[in-house]
Protein backbone atom coordinates (compact mmCIF):
# COMPACT_ATOMS: atom_id res chain seq x y z
CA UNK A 1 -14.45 21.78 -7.49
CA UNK A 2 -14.52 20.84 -3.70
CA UNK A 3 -13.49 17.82 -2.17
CA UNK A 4 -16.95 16.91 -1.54
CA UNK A 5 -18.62 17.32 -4.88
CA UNK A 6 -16.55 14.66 -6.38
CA UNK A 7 -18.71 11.94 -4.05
CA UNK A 8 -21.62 12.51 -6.92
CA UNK A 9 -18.90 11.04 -9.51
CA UNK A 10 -18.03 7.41 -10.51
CA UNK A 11 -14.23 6.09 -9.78
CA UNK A 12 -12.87 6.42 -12.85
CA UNK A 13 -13.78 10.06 -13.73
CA UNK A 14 -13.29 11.11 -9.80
CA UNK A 15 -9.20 9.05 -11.07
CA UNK A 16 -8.82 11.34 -14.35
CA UNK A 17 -10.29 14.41 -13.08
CA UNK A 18 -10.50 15.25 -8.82
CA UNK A 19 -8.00 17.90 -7.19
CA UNK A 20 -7.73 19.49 -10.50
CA UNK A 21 -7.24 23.24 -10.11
CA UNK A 22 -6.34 24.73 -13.83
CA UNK A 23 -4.46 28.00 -13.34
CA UNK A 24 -4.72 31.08 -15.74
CA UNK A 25 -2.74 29.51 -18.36
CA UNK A 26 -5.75 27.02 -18.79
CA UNK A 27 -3.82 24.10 -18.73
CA UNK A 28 -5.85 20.68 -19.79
CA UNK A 29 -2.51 18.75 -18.04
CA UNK A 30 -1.72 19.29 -14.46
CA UNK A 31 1.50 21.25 -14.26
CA UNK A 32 4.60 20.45 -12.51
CA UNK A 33 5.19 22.96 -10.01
CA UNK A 34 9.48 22.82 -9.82
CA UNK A 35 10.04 25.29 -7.04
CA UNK A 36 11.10 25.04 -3.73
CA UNK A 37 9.26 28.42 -2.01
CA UNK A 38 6.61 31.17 -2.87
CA UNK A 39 6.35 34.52 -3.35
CA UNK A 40 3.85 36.44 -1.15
CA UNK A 41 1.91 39.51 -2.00
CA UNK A 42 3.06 41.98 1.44
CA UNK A 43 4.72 40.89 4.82
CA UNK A 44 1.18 41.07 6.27
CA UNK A 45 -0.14 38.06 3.80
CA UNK A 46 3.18 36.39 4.86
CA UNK A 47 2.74 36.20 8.31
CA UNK A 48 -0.93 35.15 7.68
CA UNK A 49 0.30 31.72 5.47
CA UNK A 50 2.87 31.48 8.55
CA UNK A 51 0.45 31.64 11.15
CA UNK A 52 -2.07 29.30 9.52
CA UNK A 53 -4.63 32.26 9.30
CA UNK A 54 -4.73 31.76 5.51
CA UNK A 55 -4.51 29.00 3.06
CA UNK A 56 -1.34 29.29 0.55
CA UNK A 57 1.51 28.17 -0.31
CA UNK A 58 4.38 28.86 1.73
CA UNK A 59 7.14 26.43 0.86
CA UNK A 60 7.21 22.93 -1.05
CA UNK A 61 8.49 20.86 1.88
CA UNK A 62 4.35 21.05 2.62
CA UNK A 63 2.61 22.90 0.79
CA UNK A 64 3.03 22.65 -3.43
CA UNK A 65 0.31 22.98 -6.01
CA UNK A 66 1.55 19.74 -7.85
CA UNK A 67 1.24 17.34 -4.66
CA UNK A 68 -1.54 18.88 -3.55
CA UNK A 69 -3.35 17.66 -6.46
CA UNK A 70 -2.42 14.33 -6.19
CA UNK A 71 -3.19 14.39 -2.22
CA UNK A 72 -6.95 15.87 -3.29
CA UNK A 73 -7.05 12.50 -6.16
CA UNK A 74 -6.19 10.25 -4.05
CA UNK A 75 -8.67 11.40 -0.86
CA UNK A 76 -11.15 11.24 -3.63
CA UNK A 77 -10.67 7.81 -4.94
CA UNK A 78 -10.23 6.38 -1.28
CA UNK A 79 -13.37 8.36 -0.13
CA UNK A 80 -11.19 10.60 2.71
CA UNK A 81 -11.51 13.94 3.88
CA UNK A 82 -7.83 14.46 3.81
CA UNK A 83 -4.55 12.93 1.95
CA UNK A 84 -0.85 13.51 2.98
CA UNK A 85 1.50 12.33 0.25
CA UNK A 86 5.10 11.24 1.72
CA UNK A 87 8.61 10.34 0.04
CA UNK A 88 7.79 6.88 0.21
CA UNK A 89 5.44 3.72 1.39
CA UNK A 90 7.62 3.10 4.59
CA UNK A 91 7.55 7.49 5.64
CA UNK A 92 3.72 6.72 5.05
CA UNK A 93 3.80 4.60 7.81
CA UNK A 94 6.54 6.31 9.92
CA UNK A 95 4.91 9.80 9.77
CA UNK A 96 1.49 7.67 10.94
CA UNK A 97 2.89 6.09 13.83
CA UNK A 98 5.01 9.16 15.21
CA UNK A 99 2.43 11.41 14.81
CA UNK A 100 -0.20 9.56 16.69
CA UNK A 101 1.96 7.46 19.28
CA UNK A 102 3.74 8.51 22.10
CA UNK A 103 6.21 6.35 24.88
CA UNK A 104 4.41 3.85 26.86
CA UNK A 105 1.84 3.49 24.28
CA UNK A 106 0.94 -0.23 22.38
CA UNK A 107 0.75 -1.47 18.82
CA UNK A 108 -0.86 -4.29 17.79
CA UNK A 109 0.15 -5.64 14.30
CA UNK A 110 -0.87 -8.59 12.34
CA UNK A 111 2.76 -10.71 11.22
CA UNK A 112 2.02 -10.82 7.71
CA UNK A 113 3.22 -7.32 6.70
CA UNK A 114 6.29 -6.41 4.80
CA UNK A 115 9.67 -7.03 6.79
CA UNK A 116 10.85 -3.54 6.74
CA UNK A 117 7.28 -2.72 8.45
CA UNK A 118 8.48 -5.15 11.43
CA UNK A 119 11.72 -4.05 11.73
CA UNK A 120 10.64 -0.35 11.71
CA UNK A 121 8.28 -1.57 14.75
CA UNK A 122 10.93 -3.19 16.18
CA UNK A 123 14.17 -1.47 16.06
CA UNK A 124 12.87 2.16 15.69
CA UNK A 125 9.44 2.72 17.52
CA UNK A 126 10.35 0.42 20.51
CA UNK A 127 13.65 2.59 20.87
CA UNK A 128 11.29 5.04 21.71
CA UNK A 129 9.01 3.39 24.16
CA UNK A 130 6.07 1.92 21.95
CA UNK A 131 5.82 -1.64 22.21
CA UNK A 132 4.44 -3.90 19.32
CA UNK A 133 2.92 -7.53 19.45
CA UNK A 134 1.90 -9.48 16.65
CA UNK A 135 -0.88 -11.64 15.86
CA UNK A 136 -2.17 -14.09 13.30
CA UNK A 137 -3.71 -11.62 10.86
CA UNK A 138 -7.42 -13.76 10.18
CA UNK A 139 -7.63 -14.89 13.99
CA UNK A 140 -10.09 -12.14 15.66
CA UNK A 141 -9.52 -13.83 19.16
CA UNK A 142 -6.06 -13.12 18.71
CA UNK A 143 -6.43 -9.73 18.13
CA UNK A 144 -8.49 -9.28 20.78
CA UNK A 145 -6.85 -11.52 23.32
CA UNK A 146 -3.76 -8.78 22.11
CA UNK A 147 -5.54 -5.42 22.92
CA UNK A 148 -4.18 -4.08 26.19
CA UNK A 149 -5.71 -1.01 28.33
CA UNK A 150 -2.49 0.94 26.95
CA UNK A 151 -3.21 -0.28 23.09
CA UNK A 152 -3.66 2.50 20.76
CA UNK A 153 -3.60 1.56 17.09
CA UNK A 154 -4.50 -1.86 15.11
CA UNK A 155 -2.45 -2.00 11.68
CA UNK A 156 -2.41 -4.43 9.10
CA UNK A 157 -2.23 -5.15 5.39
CA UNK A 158 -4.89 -6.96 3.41
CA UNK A 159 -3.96 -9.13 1.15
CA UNK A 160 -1.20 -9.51 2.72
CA UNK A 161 2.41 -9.66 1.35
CA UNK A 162 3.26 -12.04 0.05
CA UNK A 163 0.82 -15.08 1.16
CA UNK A 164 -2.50 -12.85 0.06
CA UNK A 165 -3.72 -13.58 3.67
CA UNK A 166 -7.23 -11.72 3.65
CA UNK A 167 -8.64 -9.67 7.54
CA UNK A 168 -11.95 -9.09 7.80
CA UNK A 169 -11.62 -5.33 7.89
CA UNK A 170 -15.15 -4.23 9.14
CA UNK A 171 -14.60 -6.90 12.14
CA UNK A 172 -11.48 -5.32 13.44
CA UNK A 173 -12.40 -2.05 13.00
CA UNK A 174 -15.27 -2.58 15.07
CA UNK A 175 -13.13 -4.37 17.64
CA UNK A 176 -10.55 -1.30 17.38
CA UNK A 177 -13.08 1.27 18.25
CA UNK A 178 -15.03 -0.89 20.83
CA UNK A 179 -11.16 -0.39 22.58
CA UNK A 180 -10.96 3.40 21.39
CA UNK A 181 -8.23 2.19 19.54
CA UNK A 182 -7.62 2.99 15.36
CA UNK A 183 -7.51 1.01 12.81
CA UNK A 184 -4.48 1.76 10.14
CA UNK A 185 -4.90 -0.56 7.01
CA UNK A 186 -2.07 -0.73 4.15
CA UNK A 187 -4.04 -0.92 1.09
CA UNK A 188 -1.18 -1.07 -1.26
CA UNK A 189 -2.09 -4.84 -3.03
CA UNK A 190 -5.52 -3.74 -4.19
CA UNK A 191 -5.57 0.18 -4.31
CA UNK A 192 -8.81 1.79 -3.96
CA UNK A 193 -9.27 0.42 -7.02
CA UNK A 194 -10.38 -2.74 -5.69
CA UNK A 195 -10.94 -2.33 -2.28
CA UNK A 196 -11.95 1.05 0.76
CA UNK A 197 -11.00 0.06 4.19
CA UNK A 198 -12.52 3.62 4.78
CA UNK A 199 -15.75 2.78 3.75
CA UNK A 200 -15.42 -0.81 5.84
CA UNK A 201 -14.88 1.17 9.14
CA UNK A 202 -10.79 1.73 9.22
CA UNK A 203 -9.69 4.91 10.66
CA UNK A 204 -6.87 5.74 8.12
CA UNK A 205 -5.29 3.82 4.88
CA UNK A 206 -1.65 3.63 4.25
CA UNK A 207 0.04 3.46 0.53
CA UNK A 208 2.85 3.01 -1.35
CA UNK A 209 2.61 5.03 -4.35
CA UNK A 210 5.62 3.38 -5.80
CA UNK A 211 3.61 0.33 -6.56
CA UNK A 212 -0.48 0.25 -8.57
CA UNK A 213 -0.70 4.29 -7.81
CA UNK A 214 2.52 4.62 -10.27
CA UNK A 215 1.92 1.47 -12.07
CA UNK A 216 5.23 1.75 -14.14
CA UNK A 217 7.85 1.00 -11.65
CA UNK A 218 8.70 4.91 -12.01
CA UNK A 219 9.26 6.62 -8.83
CA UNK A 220 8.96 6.38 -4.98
CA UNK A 221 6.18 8.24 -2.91
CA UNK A 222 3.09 6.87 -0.15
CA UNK A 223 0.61 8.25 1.34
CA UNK A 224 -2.02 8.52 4.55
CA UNK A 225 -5.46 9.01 4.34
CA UNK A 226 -8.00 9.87 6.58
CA UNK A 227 -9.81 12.47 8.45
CA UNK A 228 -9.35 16.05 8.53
CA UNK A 229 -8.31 15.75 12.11
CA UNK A 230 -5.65 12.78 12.54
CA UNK A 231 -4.70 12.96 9.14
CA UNK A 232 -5.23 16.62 8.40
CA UNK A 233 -3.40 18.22 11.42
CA UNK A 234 -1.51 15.54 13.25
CA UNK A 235 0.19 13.42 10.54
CA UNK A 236 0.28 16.36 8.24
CA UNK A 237 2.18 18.17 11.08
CA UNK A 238 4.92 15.42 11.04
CA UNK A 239 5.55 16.08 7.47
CA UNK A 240 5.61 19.67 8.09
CA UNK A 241 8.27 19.35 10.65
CA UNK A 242 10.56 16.57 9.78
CA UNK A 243 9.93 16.34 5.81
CA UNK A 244 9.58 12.95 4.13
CA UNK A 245 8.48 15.28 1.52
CA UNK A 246 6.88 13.81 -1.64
CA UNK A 247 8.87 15.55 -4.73
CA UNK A 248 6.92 17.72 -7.21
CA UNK A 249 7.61 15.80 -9.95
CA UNK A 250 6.94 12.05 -8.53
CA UNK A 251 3.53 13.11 -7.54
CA UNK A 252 3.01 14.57 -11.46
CA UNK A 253 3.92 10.49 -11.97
CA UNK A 254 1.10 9.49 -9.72
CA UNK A 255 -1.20 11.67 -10.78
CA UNK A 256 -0.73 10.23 -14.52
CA UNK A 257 -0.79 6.41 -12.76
CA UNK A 258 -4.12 6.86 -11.07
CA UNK A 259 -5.59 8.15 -14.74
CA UNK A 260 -5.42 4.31 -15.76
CA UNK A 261 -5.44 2.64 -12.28
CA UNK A 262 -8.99 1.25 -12.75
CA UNK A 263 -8.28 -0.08 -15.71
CA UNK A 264 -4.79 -1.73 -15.35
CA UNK A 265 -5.83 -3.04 -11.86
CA UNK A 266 -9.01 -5.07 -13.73
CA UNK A 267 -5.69 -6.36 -16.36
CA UNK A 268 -3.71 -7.26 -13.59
CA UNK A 269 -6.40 -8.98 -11.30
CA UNK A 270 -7.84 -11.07 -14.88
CA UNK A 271 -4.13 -12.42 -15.58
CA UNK A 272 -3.26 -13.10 -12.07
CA UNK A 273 -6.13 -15.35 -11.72
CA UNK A 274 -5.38 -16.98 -14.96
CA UNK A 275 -1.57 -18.02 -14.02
CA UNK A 276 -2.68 -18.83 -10.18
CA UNK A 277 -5.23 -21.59 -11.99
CA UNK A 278 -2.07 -22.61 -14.29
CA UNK A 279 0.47 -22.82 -11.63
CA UNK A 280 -2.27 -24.65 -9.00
CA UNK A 281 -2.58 -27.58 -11.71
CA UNK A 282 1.51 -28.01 -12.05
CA UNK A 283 3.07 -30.77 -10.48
CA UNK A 284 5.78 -29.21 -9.14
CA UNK A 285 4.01 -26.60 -7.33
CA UNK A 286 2.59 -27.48 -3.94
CA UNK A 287 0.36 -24.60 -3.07
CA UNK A 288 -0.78 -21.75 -4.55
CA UNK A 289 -1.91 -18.42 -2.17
CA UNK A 290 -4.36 -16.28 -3.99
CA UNK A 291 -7.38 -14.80 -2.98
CA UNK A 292 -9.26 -15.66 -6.34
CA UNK A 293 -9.02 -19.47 -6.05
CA UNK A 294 -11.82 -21.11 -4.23
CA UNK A 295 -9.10 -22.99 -2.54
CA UNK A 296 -8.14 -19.80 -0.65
CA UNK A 297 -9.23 -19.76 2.48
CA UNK A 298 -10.92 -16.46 2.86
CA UNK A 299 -11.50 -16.85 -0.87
CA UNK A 300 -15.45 -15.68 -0.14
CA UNK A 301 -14.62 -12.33 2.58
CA UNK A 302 -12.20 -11.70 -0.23
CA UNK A 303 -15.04 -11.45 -2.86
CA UNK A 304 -17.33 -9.59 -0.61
CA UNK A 305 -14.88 -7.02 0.50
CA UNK A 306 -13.23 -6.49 -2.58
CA UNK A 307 -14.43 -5.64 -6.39
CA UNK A 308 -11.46 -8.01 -7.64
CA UNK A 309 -7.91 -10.14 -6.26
CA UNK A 310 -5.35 -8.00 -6.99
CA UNK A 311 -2.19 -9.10 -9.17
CA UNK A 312 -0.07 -10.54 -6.40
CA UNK A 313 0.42 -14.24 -5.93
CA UNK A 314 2.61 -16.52 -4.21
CA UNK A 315 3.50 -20.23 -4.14
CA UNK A 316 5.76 -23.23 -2.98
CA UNK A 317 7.71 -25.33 -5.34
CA UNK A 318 8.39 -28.94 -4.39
CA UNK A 319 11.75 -28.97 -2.55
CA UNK A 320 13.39 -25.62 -0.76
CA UNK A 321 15.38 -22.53 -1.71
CA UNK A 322 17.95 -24.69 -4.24
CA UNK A 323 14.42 -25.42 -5.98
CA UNK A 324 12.77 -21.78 -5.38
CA UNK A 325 16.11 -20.48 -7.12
CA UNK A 326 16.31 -22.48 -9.95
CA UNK A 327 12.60 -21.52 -10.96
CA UNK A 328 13.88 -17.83 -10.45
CA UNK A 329 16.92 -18.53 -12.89
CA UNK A 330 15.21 -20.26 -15.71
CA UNK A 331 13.11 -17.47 -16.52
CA UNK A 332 14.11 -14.98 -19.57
CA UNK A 333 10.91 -12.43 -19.60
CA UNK A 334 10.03 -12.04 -15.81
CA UNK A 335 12.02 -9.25 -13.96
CA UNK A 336 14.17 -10.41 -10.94
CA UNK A 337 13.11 -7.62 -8.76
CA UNK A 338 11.38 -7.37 -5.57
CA UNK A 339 9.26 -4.41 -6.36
CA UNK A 340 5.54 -4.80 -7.35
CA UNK A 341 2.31 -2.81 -9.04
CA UNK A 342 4.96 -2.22 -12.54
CA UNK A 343 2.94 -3.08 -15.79
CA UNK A 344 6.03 -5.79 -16.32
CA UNK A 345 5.83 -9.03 -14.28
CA UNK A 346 8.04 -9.76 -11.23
CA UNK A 347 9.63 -12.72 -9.29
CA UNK A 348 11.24 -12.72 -5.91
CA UNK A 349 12.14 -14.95 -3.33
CA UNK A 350 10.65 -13.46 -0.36
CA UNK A 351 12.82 -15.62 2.53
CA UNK A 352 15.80 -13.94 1.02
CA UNK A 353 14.54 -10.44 -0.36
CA UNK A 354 11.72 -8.54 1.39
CA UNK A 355 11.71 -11.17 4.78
CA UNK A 356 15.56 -11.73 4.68
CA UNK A 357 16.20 -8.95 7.78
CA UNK A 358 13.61 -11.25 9.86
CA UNK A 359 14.80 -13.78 12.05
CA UNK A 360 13.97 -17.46 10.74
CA UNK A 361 11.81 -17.83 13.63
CA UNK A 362 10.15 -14.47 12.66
CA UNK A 363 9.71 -15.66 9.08
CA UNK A 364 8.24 -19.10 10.39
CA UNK A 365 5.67 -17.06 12.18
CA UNK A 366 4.44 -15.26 8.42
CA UNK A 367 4.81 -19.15 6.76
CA UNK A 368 7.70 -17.69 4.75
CA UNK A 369 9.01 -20.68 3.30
CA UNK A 370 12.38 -21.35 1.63
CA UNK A 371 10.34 -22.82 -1.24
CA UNK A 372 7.98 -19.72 -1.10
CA UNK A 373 8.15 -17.12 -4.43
CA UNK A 374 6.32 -14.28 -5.04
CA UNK A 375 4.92 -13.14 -8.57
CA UNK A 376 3.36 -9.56 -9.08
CA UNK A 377 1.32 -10.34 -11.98
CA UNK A 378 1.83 -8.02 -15.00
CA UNK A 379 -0.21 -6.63 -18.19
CA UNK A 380 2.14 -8.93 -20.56
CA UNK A 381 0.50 -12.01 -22.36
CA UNK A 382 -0.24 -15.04 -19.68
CA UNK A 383 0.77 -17.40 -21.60
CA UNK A 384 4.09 -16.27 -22.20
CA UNK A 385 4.36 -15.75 -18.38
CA UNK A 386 3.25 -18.92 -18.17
CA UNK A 387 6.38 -20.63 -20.44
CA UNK A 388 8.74 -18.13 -18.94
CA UNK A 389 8.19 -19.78 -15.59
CA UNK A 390 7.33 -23.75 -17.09
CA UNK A 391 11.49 -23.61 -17.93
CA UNK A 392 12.29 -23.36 -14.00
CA UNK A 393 8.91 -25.74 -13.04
CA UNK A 394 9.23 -28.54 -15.47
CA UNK A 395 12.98 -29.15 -14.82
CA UNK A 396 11.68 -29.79 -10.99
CA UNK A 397 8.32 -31.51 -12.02
């Protein structure tokens, strides 16, 4: 079936069923293709592949049947006209910016993105002559004030990580293009599951399909999706180049994560909000940040521009990192880990894990606290999250 047909097709079938293309073994599972090149037919249909005159396989650093499905799935569920699946979240956003920046050209970013995000701006692109500012993420003037003639792309991440920070994404993507500038969102917290910056106006969405898209804490991949002409040809011809391949068998593992994505991300935005009501009525905990508590500020763009919250929360304890820590070393059940989107829950202290390469001035500017922690909700029991984390909470309280 084409890429286009699948638009007539709900989410969840379009997640079980798009880029599908059983072979003549009839296969009801999508195969694993394990192979690192392909066999042509004559030297004449080589050169064709080669030159681009026909479509094919040629070799698996770009072109294998087993990715390619998962690229189709995932251009499907995000409403794109082309997906290119990378080795992981961060050569999503690599192979983005290289293939569509050049020296002397601008970034604006908002600050609350993951650290390794800043410090790839920082260390990496501006060795190379692209210059990055930052801006509050929910201030518009900012962003604007921000755009310069030279400005090029707008990139951000709603909810953020790990204070759930919400952009209005049709607002900025109307400000990007009013500047002929694009508009690159990471949609990693809430998956197309829950939310299409696509469909909102953004020009191209970035994931890391180590987190929801696997669901199981299984492998490492991410993706770019877009248009058949950015994505299609210019970030595609990155990958084709340099090679932050995705592996065969890690996007099999997607493919069987985006089967039950709909499904697990409804589980893991339901318990969420249940512990962010919990820990928002403790009396060691000073703040909560999630989006589905009216207290949140952008608590109502976050209902309108999203189907649910997502399973990421963070919050303050009473006191500092001495405090933070001891919450993290009472518990028995929650993992220790900074990865998020498994089906088990996680706890990390963000000042130390994911921010601890920023400066402390840097993590001032994204209100990373030394009392800050970070839970990625998962599909266990709340209530046994819930007395896993009282141990830590009630000692302080």
């Amino acid at each position: 079936m084409a890429q286009e047909d699948w638009e007539a097709y709900g989410f969840a079938t379009r997640a079980v069923r798009a880029g599908q293309h059983r072979t003549s073994e009839g296969e009801q599972g999508e195969p694993i293709f394990t192979t690192s090149s392909f066999v042509f037919d004559s030297a004449a249909q080589a050169a064709a592949r080669f030159a681009g005159e026909e479509p094919g396989n040629i070799y698996s650093r770009f072109t294998n049947p087993t990715v390619r499905t998962f690229e189709e799935r995932l251009a499907a569920l995000e409403d794109g006209e082309r997906c290119v699946a990378t080795a992981s979240g961060m050569s999503a956003i690599l192979s983005t910016c290289v293939a569509l920046l050049q020296q002397g050209d601008h970034l604006v970013s908002s600050r609350s993105i993951f650290g390794t995000t800043t410090v790839l701006f920082n260390n990496y692109l501006g060795r190379f002559g692209v210059e990055t500012d930052y801006v509050s993420l929910t201030d518009l003037e900012a962003w604007r004030a921000a755009i310069r003639p030279e400005t090029r792309l707008l990139f951000l991440e709603t909810p953020s990580n790990p204070l759930t920070d919400v952009a209005d994404i049709r607002a900025l993507a109307e400000l990007a293009h009013a500047n002929d500038c694009l508009l690159v969102v990471d949609n990693c917290l809430c998956t197309p599951a829950l939310q299409q910056p696509l469909a909102l106006g953004a020009d191209i969405v970035i994931h890391s399909a180590t987190k929801y898209l696997d669901g199981q804490g299984r492998c490492v991949g991410g993706a770019v999706v877009g248009d058949a002409e950015r994505v299609g040809k210019e970030v595609f011809g990155f990958l084709r180049t340099a090679g932050p391949t995705m592996s065969p068998f890690n996007a099999w593992v997607f493919l069987k994560g985006l089967e039950t994505l709909s499904l697990r991300m409804r589980a893991h935005s339901a318990n969420a909000l249940a512990l962010a009501q919990w820990l928002e009525a403790h009396p060691a905990v000073e703040r909560v940040y999630y989006p589905g508590l009216a207290s949140h500020p952008q608590h109502e763009l976050a209902a309108a521009q999203q189907s649910g919250f997502g399973g990421v929360l963070a919050f303050e304890v009473r006191g500092g990192r001495e405090e933070a820590w001891q919450v993290v070393d009472g518990t028995r059940l929650l993992s220790i880990t900074a990865n998020l989107g498994d089906a088990k829950t996680t706890i990390t202290h963000p000042a130390t894990t994911t921010h601890g390469r920023l400066t402390p001035e840097q993590r001032a500017d994204s209100g990373i606290g030394d009392g800050l922690l970070r839970i990625a909700v998962g599909l266990e029991e709340v209530a046994d999250i819930q007395a896993d984390l009282a141990r830590g909470l009630d000692a302080i309280a």
